[in-house]
N, C-alpha and C. Protein backbone atom coordinates (compact mmCIF):
# COMPACT_ATOMS: atom_id res chain seq x y z
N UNK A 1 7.69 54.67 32.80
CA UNK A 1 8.02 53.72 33.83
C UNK A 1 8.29 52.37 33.22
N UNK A 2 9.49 51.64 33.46
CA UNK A 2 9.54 49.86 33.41
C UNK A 2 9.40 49.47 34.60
N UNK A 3 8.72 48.31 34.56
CA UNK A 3 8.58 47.20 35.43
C UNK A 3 9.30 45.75 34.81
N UNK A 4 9.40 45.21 36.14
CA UNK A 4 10.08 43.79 35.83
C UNK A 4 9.20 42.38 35.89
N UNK A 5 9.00 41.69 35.34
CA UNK A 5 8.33 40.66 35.32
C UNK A 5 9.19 39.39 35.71
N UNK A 6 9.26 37.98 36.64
CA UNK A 6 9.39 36.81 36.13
C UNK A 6 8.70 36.21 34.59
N UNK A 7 9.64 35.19 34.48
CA UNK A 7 9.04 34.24 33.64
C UNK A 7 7.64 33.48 33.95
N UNK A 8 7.38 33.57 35.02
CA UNK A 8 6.47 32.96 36.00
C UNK A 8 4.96 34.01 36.09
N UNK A 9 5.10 35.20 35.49
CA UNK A 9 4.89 36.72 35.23
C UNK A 9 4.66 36.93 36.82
N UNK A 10 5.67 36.75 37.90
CA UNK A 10 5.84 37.10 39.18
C UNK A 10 6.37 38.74 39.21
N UNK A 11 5.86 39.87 39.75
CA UNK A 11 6.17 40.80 39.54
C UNK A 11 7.56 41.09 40.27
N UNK A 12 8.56 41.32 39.54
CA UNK A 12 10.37 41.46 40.45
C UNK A 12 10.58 43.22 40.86
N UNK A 13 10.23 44.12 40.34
CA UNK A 13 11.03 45.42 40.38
C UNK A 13 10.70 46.15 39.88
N UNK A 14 10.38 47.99 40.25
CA UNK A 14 10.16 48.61 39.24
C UNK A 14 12.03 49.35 38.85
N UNK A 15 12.24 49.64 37.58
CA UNK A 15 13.50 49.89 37.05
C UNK A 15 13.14 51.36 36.75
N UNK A 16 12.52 51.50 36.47
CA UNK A 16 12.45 53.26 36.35
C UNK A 16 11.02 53.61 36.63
N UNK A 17 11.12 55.51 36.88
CA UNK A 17 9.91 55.89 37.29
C UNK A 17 10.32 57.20 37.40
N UNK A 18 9.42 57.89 36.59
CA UNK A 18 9.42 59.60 35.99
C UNK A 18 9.25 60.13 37.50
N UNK A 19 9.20 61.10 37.53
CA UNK A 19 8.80 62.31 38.40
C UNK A 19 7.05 62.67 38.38
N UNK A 20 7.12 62.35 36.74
CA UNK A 20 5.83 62.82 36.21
C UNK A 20 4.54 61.54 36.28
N UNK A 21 5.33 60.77 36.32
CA UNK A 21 4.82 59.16 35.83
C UNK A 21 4.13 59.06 37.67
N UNK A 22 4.59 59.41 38.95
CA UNK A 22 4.50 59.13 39.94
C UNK A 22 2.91 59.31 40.37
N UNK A 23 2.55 60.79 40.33
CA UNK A 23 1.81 61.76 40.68
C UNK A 23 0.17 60.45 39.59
N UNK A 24 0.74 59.92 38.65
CA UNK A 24 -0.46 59.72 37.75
C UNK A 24 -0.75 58.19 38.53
N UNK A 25 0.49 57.45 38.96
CA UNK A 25 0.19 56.19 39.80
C UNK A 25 -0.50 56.37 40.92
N UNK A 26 -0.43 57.29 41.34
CA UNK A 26 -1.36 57.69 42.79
C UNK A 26 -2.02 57.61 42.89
N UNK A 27 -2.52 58.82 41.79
CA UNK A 27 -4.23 59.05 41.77
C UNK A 27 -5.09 57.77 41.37
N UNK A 28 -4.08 57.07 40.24
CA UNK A 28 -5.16 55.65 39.83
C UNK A 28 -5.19 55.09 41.30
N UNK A 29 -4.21 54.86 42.07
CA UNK A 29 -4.62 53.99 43.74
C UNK A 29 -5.48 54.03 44.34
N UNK A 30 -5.39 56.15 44.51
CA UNK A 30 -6.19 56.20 45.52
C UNK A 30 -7.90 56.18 44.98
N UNK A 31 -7.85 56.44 43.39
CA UNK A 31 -9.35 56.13 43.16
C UNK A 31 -10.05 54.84 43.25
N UNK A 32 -8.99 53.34 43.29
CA UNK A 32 -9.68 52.12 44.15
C UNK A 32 -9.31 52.25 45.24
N UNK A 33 -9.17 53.34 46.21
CA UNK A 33 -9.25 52.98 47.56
C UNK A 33 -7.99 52.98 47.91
N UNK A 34 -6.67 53.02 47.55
CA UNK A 34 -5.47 52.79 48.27
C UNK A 34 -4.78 54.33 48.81
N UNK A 35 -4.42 54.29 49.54
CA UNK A 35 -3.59 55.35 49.86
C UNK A 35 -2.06 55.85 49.41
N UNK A 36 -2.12 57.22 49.50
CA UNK A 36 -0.97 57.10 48.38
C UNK A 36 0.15 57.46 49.01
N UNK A 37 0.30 57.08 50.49
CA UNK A 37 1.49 56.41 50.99
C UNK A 37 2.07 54.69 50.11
N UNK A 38 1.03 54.24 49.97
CA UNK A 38 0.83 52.97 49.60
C UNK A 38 1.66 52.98 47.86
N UNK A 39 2.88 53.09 47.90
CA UNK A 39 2.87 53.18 46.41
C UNK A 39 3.13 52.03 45.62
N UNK A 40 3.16 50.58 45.93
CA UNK A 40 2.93 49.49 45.53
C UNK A 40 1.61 49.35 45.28
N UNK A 41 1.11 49.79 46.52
CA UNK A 41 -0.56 49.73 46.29
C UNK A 41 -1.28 50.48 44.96
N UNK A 42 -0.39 50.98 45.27
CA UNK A 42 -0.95 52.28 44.03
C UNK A 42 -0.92 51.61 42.51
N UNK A 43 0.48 50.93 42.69
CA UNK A 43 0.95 50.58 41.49
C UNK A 43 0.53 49.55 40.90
N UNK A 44 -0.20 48.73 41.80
CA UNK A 44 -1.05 47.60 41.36
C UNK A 44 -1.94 48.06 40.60
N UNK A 45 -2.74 49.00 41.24
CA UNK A 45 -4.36 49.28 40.54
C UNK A 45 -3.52 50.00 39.15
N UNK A 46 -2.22 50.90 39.33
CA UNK A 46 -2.29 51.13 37.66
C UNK A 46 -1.62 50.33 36.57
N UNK A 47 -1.05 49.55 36.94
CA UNK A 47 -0.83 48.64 36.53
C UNK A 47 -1.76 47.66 35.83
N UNK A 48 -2.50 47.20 36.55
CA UNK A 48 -3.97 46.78 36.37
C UNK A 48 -4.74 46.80 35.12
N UNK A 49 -4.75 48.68 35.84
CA UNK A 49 -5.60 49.45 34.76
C UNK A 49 -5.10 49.89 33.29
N UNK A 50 -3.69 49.60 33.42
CA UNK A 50 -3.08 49.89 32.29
C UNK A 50 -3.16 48.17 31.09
N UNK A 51 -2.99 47.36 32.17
CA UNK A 51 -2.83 45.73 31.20
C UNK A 51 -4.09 45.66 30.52
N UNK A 52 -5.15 45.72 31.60
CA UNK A 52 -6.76 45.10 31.11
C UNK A 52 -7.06 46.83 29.85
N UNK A 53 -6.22 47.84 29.74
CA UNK A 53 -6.17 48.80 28.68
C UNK A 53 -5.97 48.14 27.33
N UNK A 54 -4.66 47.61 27.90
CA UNK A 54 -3.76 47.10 26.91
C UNK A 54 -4.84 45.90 25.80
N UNK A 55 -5.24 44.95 26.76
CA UNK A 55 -6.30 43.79 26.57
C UNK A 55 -7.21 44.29 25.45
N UNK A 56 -7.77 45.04 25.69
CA UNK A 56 -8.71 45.67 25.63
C UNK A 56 -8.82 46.21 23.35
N UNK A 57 -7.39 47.23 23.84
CA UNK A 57 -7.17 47.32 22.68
C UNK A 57 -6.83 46.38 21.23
N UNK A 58 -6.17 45.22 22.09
CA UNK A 58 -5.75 44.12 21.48
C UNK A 58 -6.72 43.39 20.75
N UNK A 59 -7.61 43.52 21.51
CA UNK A 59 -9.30 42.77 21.15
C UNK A 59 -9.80 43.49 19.70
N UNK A 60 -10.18 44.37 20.09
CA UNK A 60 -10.72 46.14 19.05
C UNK A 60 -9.49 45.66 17.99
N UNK A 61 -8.28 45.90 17.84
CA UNK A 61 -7.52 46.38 16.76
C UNK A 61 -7.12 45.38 16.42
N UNK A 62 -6.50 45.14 15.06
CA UNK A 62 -5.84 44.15 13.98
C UNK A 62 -4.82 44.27 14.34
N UNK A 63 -3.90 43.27 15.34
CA UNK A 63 -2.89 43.44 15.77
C UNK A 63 -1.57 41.95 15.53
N UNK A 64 -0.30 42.43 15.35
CA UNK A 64 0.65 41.36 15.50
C UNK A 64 1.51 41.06 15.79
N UNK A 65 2.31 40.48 15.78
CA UNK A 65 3.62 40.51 16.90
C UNK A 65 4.74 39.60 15.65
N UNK A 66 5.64 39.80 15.88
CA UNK A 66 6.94 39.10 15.07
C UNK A 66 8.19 38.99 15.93
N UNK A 67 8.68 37.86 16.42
CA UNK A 67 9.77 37.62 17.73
C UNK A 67 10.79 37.64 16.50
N UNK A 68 11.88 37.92 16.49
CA UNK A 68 13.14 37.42 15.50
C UNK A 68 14.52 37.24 16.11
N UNK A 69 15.16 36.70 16.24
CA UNK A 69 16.37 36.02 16.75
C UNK A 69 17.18 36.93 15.76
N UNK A 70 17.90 38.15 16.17
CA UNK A 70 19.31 38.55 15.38
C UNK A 70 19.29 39.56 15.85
N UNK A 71 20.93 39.82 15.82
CA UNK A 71 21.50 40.81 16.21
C UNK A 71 21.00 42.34 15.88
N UNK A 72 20.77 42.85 16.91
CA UNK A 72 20.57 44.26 16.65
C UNK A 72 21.17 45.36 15.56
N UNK A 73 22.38 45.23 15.36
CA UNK A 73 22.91 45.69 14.01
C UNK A 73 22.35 45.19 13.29
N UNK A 74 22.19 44.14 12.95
CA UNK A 74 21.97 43.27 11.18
C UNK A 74 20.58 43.42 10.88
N UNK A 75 20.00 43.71 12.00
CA UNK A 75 18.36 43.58 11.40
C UNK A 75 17.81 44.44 10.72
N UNK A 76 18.22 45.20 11.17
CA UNK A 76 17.62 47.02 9.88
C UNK A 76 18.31 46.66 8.46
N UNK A 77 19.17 45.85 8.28
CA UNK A 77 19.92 45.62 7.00
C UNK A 77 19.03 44.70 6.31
N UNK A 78 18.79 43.56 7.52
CA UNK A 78 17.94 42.42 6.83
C UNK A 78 16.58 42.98 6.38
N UNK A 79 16.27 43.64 7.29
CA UNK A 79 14.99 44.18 6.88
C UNK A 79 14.95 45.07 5.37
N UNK A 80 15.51 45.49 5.37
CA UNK A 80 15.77 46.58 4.25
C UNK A 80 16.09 46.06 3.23
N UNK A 81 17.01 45.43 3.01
CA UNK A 81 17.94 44.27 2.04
C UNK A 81 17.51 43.33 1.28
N UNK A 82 16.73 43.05 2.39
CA UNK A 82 16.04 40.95 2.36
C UNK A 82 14.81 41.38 3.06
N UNK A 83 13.65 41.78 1.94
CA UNK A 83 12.38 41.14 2.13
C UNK A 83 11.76 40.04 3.45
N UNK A 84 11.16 40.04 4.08
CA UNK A 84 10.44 39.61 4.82
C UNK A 84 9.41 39.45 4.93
N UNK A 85 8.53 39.11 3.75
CA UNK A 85 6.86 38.95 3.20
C UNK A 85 6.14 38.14 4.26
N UNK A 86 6.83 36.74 4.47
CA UNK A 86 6.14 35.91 5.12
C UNK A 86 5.80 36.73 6.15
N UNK A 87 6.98 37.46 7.03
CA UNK A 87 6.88 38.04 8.10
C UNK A 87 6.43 39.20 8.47
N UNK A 88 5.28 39.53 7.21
CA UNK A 88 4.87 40.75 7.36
C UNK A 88 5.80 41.90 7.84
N UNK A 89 6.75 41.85 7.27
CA UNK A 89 8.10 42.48 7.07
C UNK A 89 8.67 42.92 5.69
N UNK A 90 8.18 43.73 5.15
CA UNK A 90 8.05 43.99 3.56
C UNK A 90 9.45 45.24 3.90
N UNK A 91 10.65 45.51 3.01
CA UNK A 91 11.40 46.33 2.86
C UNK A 91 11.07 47.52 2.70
N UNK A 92 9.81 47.73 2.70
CA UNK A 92 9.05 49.35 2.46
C UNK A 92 8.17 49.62 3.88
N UNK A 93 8.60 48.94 4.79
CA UNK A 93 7.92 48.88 6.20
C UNK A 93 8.78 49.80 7.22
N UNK A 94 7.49 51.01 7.58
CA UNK A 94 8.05 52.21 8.64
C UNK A 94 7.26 51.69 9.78
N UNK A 95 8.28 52.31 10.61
CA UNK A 95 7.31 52.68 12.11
C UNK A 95 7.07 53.85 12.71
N UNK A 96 6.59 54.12 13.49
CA UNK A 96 6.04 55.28 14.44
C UNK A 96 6.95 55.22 15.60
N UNK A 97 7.25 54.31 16.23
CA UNK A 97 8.34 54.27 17.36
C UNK A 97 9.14 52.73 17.18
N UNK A 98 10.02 53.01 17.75
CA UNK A 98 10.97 52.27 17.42
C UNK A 98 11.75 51.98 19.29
N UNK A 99 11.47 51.17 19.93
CA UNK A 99 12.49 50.90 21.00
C UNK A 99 13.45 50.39 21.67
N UNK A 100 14.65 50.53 21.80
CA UNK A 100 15.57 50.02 21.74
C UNK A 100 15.99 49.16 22.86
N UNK A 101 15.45 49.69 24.20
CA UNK A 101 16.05 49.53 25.63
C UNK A 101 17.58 50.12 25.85
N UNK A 102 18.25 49.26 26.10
CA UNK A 102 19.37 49.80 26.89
C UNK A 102 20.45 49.87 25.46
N UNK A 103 20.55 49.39 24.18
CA UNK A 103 21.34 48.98 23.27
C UNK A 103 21.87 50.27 23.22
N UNK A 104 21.39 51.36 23.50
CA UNK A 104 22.25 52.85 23.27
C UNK A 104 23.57 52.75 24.15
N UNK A 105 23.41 52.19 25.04
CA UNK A 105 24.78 52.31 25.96
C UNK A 105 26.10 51.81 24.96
N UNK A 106 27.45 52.26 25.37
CA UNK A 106 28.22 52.09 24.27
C UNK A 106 28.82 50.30 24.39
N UNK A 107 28.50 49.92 25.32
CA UNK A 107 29.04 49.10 25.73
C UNK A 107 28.22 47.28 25.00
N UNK A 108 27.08 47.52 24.32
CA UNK A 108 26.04 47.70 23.08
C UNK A 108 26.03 47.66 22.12
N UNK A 109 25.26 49.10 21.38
CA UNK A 109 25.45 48.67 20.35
C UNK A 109 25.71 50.49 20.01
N UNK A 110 25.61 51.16 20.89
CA UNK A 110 25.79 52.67 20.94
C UNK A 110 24.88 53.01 20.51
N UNK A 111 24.80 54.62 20.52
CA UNK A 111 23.86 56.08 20.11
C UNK A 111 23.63 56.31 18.62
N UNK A 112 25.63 55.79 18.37
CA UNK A 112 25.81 56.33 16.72
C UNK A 112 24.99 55.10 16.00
N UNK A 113 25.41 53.52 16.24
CA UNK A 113 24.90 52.78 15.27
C UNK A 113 23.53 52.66 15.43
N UNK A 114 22.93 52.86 16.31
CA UNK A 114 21.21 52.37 16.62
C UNK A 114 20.85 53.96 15.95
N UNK A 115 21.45 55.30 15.66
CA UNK A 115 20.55 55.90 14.82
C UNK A 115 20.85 55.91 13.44
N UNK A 116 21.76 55.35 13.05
CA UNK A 116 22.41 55.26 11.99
C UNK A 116 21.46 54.50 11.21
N UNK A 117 21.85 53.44 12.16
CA UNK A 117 21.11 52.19 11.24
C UNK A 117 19.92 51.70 11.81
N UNK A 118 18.84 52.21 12.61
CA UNK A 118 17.45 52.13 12.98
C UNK A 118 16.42 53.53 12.04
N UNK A 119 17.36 54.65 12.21
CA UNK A 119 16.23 55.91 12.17
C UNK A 119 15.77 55.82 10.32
N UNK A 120 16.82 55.20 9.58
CA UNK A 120 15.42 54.90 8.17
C UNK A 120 14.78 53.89 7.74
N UNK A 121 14.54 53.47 9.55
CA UNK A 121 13.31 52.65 9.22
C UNK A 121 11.78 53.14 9.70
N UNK A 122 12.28 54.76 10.55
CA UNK A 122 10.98 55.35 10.97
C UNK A 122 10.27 55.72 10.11
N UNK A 123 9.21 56.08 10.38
CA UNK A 123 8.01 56.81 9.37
C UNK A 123 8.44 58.51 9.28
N UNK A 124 8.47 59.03 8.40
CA UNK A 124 8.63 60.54 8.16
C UNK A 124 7.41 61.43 8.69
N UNK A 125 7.83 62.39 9.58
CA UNK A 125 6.93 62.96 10.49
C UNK A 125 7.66 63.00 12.05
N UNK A 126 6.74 64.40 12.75
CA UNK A 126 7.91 65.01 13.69
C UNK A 126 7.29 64.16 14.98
N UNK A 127 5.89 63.18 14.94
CA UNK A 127 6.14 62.25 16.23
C UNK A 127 6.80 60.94 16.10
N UNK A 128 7.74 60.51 15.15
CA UNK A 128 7.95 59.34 14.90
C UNK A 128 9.24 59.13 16.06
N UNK A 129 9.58 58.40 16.49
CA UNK A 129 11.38 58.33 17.63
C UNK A 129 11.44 56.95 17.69
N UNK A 130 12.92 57.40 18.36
CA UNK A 130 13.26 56.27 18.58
C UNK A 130 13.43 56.15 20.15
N UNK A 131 13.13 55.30 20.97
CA UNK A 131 13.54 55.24 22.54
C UNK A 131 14.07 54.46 22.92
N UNK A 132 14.84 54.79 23.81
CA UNK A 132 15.51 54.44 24.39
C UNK A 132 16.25 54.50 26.22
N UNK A 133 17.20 54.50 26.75
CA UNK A 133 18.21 54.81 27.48
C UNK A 133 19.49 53.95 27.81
N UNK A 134 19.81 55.01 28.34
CA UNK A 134 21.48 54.80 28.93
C UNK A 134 21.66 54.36 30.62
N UNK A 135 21.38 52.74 30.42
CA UNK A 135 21.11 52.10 32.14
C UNK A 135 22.53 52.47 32.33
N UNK A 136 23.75 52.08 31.88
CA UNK A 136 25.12 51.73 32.45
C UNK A 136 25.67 53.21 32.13
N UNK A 137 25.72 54.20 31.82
CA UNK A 137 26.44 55.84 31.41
C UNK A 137 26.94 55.91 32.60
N UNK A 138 26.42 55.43 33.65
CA UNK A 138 26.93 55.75 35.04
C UNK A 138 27.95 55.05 35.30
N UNK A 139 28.10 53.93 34.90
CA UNK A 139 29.20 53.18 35.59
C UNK A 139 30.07 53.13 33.85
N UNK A 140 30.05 52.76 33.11
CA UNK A 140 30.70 52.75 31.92
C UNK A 140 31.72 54.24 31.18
N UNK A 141 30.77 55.85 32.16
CA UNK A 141 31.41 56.46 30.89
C UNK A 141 32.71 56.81 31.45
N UNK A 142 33.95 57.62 30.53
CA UNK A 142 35.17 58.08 31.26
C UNK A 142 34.74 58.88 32.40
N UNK A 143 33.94 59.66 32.31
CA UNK A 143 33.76 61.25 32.96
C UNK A 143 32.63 60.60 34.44
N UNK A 144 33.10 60.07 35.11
CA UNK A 144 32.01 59.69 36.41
C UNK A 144 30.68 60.49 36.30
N UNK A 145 29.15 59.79 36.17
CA UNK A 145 28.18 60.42 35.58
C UNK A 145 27.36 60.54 37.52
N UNK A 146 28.03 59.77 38.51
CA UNK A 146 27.23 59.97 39.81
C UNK A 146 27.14 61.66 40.12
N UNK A 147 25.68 61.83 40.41
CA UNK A 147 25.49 63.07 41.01
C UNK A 147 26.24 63.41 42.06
N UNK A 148 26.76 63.05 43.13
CA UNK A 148 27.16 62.74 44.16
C UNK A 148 28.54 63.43 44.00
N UNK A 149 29.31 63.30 42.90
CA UNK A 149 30.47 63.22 42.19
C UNK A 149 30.50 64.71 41.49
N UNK A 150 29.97 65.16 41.37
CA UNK A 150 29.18 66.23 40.49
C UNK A 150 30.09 67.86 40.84
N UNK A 151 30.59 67.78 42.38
CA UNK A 151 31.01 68.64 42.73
C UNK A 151 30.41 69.90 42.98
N UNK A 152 29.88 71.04 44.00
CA UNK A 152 29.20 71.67 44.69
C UNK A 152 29.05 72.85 44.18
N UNK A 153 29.52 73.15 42.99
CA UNK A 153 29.51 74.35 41.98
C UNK A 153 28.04 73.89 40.88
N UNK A 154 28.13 72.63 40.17
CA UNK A 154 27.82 72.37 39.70
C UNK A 154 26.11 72.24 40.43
N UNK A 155 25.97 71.40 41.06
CA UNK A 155 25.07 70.97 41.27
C UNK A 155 24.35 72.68 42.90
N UNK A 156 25.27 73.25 43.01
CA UNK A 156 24.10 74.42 43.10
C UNK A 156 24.19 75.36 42.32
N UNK A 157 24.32 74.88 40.72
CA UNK A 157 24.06 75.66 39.84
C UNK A 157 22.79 75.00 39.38
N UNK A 158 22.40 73.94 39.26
CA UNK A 158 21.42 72.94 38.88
C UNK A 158 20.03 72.80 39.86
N UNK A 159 20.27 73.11 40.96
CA UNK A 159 19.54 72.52 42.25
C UNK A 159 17.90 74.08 42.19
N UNK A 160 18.46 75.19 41.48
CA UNK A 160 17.73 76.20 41.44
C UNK A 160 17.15 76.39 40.22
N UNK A 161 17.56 75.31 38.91
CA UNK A 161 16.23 75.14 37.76
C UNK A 161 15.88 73.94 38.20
N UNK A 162 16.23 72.94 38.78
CA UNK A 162 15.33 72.12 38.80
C UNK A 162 13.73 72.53 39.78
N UNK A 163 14.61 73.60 41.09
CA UNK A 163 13.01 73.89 41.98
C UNK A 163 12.43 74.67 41.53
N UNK A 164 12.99 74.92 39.68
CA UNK A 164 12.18 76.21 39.47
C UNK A 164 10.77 75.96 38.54
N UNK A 165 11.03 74.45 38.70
CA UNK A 165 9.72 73.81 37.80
C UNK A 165 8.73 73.40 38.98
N UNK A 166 6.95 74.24 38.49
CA UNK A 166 6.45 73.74 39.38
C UNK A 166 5.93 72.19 40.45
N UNK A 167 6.20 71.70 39.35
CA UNK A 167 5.77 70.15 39.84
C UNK A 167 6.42 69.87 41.25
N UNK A 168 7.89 70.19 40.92
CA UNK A 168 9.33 69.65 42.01
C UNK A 168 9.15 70.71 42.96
N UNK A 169 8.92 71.86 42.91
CA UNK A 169 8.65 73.21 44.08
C UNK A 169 7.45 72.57 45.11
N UNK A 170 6.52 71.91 44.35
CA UNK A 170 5.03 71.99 44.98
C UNK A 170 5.18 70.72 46.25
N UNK A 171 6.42 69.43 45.95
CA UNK A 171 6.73 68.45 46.13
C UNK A 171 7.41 68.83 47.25
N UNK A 172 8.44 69.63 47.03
CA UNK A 172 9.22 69.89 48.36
C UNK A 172 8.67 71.02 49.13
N UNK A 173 7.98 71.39 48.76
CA UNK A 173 7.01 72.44 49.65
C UNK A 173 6.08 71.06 50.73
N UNK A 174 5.69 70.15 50.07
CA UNK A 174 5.06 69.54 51.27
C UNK A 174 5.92 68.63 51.79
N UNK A 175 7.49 67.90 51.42
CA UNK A 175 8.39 67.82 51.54
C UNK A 175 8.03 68.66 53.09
N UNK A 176 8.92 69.83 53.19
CA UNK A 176 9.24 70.55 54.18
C UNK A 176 8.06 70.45 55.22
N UNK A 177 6.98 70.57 55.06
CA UNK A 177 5.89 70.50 55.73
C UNK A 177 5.86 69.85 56.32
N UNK A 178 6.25 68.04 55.70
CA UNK A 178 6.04 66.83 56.62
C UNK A 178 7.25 66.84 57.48
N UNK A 179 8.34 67.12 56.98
CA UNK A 179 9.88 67.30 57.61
C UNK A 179 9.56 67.63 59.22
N UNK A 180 8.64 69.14 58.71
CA UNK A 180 8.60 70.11 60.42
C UNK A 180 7.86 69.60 61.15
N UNK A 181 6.40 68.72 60.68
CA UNK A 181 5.68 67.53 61.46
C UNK A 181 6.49 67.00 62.20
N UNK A 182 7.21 66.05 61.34
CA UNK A 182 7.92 65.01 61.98
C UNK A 182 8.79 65.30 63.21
N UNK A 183 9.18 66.00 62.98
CA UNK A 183 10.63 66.56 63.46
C UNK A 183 10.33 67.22 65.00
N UNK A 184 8.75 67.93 64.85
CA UNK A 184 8.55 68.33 66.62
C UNK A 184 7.99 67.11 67.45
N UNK A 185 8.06 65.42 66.73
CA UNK A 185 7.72 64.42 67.16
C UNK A 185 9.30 63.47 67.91
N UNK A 186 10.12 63.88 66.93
CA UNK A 186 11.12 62.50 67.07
C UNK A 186 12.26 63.84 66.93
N UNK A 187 12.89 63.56 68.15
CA UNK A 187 14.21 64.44 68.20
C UNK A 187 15.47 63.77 67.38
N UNK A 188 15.48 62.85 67.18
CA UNK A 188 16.51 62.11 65.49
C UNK A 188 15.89 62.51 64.83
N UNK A 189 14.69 63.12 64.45
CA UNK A 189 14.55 63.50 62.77
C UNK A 189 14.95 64.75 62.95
N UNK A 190 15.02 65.24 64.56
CA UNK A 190 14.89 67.20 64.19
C UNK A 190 16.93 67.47 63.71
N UNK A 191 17.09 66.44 64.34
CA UNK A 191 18.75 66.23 63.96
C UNK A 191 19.12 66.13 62.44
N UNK A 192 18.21 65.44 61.45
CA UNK A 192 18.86 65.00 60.22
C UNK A 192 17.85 65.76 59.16
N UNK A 193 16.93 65.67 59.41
CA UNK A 193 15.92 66.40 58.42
C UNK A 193 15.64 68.00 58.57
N UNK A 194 15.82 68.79 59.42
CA UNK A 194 15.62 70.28 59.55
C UNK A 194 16.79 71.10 58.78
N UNK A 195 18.17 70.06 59.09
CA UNK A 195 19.12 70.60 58.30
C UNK A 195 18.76 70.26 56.58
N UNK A 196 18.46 69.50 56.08
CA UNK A 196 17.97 68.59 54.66
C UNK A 196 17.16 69.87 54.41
N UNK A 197 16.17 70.04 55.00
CA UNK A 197 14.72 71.42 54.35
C UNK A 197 15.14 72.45 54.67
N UNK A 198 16.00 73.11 55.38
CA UNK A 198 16.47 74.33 55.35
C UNK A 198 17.17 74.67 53.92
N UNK A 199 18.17 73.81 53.95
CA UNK A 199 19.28 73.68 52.64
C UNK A 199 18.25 74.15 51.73
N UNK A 200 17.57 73.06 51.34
CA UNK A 200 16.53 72.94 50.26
C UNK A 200 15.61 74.15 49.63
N UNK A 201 14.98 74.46 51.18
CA UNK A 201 14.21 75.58 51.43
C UNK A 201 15.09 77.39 51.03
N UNK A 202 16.69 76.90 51.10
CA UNK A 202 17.30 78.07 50.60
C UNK A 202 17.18 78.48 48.98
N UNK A 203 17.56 77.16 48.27
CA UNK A 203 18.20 77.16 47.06
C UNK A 203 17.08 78.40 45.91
């Protein structure tokens, strides 16, 4: 999951959020008390519980930080090239993860140059990565990346591994449940939602 911060550290937005990542915000809510309709609510307490984590560790471990002003290409060079002692930046310096944010998009610094010229600066070993994503693929690539767009072959070829993982089955199983609640309450939902969980309920 990202979240957005002000400068002000005013909380703006969450920008992403797993499938998997959801189910774990909950439970932290509802164990101070929030309900997990409540998913701001929720997200406070893990949030919370994740910073004063963070704190925590910071305290315990020998830790440091290095801000540097330069371009994302040049720096794996500088680093590598040109010594950085002061900066506890020695040319023989690996990491364990490496994150990029959005620089993979091509529009950036791309896929090819950020592994090109980031991945020998990882540490050797099969948990070391690099992370990242692709915010703009959707609007930037040739090939229209909207699901929507996807065309009806495709996506009910897709629609029957995705329910075939339990997490997403168990979801729209109560999905449907609340649907048929609702729906013998409010004759507009029995209109828009019975058709939605049937579909669903086929695939």
């Amino acid at each position: 999951m990202e979240v957005s911060f002000s400068v002000s550290c005013k909380f703006l937005k969450i920008l992403t959020a797993t499938l998997h990542s959801i189910p774990t915000i909950v439970e932290t809510g509802k164990a101070h008390g929030a309900h997990s309709e409540d998913i701001y609510g929720c997200l406070y307490f893990f949030l919370s519980t994740e910073l004063r984590t963070l704190a925590k560790r910071l305290k315990t471990f020998s830790s440091s930080f290095t801000i540097l002003n330069s371009d994302a290409r040049l720096l794996p060079g500088i680093i590598c090239d040109n010594p950085l002692p002061e900066l506890n930046l020695p040319s023989s310096i690996k990491f364990d993860r490496i994150e990029v944010s959005n620089i993979l998009d091509g529009n950036y610094v791309g896929l090819r140059d950020v592994l090109t010229l980031w991945a020998p600066l990882l540490q050797d070993g099969t948990s070391s990565a690099i992370i990242g994503y692709f915010m703009n693929w959707v609007f930037s690539s040739k090939v229209p990346g909207r699901a929507a767009l996807a065309g009806k072959r495709i996506t009910s070829s897709l629609i029957p591994k995705v329910l075939a993982k339990e997490k997403v089955r168990s979801k729209i199983d109560i999905f449907l449940k609340k649907c048929s609640m609702g729906c013998r309450d409010r004759s507009s939902q029995r209109v828009c939602l019975i058709p939605v969980c049937q579909r669903l309920d086929k695939r």
